[in-house]
C-alpha atoms as a PDB file:
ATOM      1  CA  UNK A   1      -0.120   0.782  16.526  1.00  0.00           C
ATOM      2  CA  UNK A   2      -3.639   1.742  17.207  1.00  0.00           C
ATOM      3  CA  UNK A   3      -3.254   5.599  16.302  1.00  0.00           C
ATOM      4  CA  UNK A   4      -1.489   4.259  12.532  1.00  0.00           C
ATOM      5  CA  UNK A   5      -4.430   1.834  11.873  1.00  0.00           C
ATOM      6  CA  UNK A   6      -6.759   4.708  12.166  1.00  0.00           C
ATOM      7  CA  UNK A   7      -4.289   7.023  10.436  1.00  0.00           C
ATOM      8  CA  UNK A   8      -4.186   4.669   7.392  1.00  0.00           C
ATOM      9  CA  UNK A   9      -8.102   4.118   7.363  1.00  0.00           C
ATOM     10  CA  UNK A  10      -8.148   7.912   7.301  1.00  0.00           C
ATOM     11  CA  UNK A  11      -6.005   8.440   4.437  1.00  0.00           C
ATOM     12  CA  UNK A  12      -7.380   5.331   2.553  1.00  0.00           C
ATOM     13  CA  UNK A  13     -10.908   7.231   3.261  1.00  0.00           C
ATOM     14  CA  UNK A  14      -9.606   9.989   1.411  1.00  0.00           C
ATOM     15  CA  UNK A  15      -8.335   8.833  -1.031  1.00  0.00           C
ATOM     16  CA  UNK A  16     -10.970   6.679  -1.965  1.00  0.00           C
ATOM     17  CA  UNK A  17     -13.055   9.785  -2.097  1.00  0.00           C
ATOM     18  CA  UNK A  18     -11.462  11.760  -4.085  1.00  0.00           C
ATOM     19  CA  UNK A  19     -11.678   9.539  -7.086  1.00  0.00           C
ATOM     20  CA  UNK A  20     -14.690   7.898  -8.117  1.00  0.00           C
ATOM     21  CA  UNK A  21     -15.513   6.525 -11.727  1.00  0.00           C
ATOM     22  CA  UNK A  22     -19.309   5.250 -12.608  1.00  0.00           C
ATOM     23  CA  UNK A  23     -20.829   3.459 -15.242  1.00  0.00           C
ATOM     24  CA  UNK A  24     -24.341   3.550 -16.721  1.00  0.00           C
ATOM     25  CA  UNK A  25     -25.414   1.012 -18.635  1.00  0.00           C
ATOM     26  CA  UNK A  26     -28.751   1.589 -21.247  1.00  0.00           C
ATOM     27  CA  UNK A  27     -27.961  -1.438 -23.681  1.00  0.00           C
ATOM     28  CA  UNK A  28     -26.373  -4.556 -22.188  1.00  0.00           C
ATOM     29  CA  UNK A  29     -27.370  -6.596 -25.216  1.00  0.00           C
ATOM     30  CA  UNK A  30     -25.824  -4.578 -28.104  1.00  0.00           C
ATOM     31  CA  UNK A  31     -22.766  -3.968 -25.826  1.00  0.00           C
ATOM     32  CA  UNK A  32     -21.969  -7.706 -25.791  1.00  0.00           C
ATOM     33  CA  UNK A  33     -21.896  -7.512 -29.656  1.00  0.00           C
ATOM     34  CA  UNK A  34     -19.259  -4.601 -29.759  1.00  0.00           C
ATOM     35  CA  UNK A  35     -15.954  -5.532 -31.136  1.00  0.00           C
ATOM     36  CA  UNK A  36     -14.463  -2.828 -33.082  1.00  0.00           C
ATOM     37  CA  UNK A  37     -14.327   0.391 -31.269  1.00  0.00           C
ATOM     38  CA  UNK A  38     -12.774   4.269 -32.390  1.00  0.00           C
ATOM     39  CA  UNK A  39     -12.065   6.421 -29.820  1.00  0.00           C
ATOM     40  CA  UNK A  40     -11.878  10.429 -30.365  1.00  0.00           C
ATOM     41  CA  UNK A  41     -10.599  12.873 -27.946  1.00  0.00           C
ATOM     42  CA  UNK A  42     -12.692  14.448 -24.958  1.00  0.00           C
ATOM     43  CA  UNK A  43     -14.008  17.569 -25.876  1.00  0.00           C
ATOM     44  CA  UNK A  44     -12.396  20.272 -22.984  1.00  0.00           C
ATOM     45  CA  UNK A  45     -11.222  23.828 -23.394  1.00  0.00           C
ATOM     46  CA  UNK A  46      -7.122  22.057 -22.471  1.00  0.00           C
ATOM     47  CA  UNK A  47      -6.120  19.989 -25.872  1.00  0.00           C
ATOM     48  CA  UNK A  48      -3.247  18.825 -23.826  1.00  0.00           C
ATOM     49  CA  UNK A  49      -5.490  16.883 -21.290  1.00  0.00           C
ATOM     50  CA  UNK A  50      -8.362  15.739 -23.661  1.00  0.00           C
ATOM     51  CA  UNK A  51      -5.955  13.970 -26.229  1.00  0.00           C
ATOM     52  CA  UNK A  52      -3.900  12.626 -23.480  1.00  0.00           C
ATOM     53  CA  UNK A  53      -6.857  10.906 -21.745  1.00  0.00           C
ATOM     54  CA  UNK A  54      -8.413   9.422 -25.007  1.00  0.00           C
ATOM     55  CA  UNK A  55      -4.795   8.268 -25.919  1.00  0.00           C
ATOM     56  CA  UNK A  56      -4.525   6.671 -22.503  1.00  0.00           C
ATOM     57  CA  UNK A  57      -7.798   5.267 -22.263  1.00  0.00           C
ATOM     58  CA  UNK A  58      -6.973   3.765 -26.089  1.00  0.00           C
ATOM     59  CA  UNK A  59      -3.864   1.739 -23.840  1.00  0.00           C
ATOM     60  CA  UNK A  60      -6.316   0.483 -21.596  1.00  0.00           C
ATOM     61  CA  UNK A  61      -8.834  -0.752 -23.975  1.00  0.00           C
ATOM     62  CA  UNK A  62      -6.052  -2.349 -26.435  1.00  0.00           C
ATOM     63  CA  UNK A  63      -5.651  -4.437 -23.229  1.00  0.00           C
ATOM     64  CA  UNK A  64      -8.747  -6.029 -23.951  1.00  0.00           C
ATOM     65  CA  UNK A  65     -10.240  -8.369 -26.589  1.00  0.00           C
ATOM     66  CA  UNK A  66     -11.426  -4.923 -27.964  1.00  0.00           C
ATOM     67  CA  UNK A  67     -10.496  -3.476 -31.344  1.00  0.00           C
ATOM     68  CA  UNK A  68      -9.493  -0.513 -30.601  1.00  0.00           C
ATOM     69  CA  UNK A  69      -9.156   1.660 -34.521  1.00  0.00           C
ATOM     70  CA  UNK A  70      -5.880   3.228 -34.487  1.00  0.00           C
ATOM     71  CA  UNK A  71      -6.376   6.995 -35.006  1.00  0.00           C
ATOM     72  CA  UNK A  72      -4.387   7.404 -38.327  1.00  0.00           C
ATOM     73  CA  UNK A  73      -6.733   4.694 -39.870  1.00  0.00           C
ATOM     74  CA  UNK A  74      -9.868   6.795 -37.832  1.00  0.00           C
ATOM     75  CA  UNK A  75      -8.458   9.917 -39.905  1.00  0.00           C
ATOM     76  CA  UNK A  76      -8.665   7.829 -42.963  1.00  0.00           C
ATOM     77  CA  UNK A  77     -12.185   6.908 -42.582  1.00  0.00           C
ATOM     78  CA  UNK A  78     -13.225  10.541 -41.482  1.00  0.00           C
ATOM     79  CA  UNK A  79     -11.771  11.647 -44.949  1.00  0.00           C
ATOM     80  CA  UNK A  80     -13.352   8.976 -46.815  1.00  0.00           C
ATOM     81  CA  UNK A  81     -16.450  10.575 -45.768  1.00  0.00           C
ATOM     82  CA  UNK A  82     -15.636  14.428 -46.438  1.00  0.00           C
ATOM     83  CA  UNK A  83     -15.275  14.990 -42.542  1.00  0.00           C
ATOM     84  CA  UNK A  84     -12.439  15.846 -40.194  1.00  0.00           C
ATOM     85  CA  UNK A  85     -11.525  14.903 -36.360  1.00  0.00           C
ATOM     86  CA  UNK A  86     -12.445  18.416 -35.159  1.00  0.00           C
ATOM     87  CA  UNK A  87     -15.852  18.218 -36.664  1.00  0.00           C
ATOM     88  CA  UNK A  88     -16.578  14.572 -35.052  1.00  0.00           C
ATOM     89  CA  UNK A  89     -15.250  15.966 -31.870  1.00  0.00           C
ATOM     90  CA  UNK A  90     -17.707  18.884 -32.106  1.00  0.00           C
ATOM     91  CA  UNK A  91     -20.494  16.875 -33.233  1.00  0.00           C
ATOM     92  CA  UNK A  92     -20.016  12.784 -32.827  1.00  0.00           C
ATOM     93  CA  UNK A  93     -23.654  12.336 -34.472  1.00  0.00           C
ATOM     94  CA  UNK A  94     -22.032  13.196 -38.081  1.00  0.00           C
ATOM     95  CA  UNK A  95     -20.151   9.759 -38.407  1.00  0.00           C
ATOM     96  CA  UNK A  96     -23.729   7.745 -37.619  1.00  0.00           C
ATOM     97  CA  UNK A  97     -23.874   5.628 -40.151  1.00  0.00           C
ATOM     98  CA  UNK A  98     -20.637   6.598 -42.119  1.00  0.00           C
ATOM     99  CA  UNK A  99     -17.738   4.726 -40.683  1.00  0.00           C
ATOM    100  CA  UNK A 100     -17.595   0.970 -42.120  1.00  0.00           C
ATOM    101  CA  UNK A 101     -16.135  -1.749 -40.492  1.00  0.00           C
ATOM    102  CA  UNK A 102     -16.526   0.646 -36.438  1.00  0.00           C
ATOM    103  CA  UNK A 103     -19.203  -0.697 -34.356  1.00  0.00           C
ATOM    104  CA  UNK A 104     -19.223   1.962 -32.140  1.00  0.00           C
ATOM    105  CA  UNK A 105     -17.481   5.104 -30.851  1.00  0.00           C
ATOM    106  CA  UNK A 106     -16.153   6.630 -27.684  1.00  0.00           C
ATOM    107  CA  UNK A 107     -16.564  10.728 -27.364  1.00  0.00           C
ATOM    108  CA  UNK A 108     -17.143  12.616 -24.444  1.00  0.00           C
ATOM    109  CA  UNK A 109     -15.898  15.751 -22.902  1.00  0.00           C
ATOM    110  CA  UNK A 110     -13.571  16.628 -19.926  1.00  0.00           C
ATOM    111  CA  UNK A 111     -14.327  19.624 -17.347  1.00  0.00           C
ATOM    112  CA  UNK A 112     -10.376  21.111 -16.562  1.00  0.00           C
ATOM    113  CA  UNK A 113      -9.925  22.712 -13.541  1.00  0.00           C
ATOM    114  CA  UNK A 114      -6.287  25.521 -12.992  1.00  0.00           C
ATOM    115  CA  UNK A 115      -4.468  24.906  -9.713  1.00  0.00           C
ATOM    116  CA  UNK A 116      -2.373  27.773  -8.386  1.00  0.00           C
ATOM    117  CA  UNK A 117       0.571  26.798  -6.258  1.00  0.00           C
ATOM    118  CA  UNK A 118       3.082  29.276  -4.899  1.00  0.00           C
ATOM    119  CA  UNK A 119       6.513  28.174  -3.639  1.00  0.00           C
ATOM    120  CA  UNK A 120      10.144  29.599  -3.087  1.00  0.00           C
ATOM    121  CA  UNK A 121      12.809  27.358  -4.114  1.00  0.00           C
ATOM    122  CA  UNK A 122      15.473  25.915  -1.252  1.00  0.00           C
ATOM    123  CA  UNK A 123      17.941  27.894  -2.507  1.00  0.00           C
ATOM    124  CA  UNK A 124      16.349  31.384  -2.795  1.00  0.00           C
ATOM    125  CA  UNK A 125      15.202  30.984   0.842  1.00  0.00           C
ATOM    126  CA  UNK A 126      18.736  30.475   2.227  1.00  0.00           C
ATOM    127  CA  UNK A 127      19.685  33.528   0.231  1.00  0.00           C
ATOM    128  CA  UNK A 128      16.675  35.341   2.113  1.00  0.00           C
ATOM    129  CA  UNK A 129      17.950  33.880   5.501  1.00  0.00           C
ATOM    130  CA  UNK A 130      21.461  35.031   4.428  1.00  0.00           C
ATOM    131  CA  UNK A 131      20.834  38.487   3.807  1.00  0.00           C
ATOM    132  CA  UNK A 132      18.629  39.385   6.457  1.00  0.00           C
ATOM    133  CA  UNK A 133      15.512  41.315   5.177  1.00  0.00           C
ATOM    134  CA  UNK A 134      17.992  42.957   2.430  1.00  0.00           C
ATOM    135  CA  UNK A 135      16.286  41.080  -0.522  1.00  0.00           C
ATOM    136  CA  UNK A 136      13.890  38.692   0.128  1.00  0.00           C
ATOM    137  CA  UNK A 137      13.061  36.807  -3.138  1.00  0.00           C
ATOM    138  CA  UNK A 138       9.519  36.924  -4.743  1.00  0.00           C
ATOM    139  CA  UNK A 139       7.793  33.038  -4.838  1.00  0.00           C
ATOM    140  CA  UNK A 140       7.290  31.457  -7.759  1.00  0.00           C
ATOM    141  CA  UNK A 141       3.807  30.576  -9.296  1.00  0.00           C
ATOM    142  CA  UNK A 142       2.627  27.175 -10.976  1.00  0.00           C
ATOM    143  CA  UNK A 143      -0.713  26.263 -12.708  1.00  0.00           C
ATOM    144  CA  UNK A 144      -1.261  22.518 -12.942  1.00  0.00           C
ATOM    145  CA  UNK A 145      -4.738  21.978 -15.414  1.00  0.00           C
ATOM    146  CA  UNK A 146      -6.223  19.087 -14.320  1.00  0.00           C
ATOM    147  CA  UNK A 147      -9.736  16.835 -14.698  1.00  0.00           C
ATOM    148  CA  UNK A 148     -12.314  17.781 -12.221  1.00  0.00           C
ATOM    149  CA  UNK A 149     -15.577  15.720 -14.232  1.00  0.00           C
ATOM    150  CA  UNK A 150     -15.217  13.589 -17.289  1.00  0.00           C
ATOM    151  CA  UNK A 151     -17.747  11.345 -19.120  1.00  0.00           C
ATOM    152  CA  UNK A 152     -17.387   9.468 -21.600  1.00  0.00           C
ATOM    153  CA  UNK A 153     -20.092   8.101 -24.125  1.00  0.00           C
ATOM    154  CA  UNK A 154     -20.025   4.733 -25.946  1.00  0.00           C
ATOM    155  CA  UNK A 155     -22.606   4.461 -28.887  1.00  0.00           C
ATOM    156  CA  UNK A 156     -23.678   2.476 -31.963  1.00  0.00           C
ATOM    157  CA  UNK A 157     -22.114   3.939 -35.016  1.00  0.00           C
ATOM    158  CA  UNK A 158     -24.755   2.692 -36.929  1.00  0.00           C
ATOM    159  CA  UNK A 159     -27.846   3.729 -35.241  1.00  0.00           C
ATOM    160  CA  UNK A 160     -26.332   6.319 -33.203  1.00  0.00           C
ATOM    161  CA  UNK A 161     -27.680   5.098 -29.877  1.00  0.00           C
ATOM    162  CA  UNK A 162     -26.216   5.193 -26.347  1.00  0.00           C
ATOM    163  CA  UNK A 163     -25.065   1.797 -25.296  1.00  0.00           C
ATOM    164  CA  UNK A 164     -23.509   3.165 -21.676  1.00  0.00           C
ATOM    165  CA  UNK A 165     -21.975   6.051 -19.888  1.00  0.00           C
ATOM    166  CA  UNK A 166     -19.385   6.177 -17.724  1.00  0.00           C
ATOM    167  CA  UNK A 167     -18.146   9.127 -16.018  1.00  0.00           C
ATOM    168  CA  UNK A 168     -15.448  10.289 -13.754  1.00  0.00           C
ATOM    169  CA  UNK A 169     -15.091  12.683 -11.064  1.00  0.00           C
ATOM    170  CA  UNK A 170     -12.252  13.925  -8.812  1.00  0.00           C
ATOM    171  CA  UNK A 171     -11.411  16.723  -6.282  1.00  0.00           C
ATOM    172  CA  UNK A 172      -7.754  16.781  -6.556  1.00  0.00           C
ATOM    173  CA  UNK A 173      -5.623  16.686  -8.944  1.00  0.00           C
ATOM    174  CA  UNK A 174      -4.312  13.369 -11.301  1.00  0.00           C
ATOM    175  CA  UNK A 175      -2.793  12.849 -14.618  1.00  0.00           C
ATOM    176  CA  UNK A 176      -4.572  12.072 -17.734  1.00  0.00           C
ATOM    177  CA  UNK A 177      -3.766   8.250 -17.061  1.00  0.00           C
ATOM    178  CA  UNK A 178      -5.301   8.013 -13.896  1.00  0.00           C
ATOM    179  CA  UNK A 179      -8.451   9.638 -15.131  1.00  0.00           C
ATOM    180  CA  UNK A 180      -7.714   7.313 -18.214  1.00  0.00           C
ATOM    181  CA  UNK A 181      -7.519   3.878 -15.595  1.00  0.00           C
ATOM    182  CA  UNK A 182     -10.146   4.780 -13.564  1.00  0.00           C
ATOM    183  CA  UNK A 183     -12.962   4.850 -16.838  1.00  0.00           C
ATOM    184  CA  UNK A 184     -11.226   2.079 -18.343  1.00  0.00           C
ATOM    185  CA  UNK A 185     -11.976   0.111 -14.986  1.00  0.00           C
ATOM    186  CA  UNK A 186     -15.441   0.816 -15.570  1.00  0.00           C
ATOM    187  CA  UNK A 187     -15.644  -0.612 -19.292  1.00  0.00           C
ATOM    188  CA  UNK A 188     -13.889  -3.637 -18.150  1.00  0.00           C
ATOM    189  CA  UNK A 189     -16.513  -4.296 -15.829  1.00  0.00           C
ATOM    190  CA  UNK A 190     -19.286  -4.005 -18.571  1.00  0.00           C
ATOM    191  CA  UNK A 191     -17.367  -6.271 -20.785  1.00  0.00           C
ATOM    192  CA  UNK A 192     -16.822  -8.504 -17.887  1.00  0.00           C
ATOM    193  CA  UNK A 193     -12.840  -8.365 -18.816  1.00  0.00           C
ATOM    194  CA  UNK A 194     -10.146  -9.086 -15.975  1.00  0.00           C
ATOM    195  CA  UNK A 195      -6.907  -7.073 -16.678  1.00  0.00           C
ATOM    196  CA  UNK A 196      -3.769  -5.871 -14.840  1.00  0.00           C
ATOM    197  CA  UNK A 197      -3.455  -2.562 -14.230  1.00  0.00           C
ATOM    198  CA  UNK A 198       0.242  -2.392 -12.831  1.00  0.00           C
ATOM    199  CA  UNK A 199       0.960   0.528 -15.024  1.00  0.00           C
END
């Protein structure tokens, strides 16, 4: 009993270290008066992971008594104004001042890291057994991309100033919704919101 107490304090250890999610907070005041927010994708070199983690940290936030801007109505705005997605995603300091009825907006970036993992299926390694050193079957390769560091910025849309940080950081890999829960956990705790995360 004693050896899978310290077995599961071990693995809880671990775990706990390989995630961790942190919040910096510059403007407590104006962050109380946020209601409306947009959120764009993280900037990375992967399209795949950035959009996934801004659409999953959008589910989180709708959780909330947030606003969240739906991104078809985002892409509206953006056009009213003679600018696109991409360019906001390049450069988040263009909407300042341009997007009526946002209070503020949530850009970052996302650093993606490639996994390599070789394996040989069951079934070609029974054939290997079977034909003894006759053909042995080459293993086959797969590259899971996955977030290594992500931050994510929440500022004014009117003045342009950072109300808080939060960032995320991990050294194994998760899906775009974990990454997603973990930064959402730390906006909940600036807003002082209590939500479920059983999904």
């Amino acid at each position: 009993m004693r050896k899978f107490v310290i077995l599961l304090i071990g693995v809880t250890a671990y775990i706990c270290a390989c995630v961790h999610a942190d919040s910096t907070i510059i403007k407590r005041q104006a962050i109380s008066k946020i209601k409306r927010v947009a959120i764009i994708p993280l900037k990375s070199s992967d399209a795949i992971t950035w959009d996934s983690i801004a659409d999953s940290l959008s589910m989180y936030l709708m959780r909330t008594n947030l606003e969240i801007i739906d991104r078809q109505i985002l892409e509206k705005l953006l056009k009213e104004q003679n600018m696109t997605m991409a360019g906001i995603i390049d450069n988040p300091n263009l909407a300042v001042g341009k997007l009526k009825g946002v209070d503020a907006l949530i850009y970052g970036n996302v650093k993606v890291v490639a996994t390599h993992e070789k394996s040989t299926p069951a079934w070609k390694q029974c054939c290997s057994c079977l034909t003894l050193y006759i053909w042995t079957p080459a293993p086959t390769s797969k590259t899971t991309n996955y977030a290594s560091f992500a931050s994510a910025k929440l500022i004014d849309i009117q003045n342009g100033v950072t109300l808080m940080i939060v960032t995320y950081e991990c050294d194994s890999a998760k899906s775009p919704k974990s990454v997603a829960k973990a930064m959402a956990k730390e906006f909940y705790k600036v807003f002082n919101i209590k939500a479920e995360f059983e999904k």
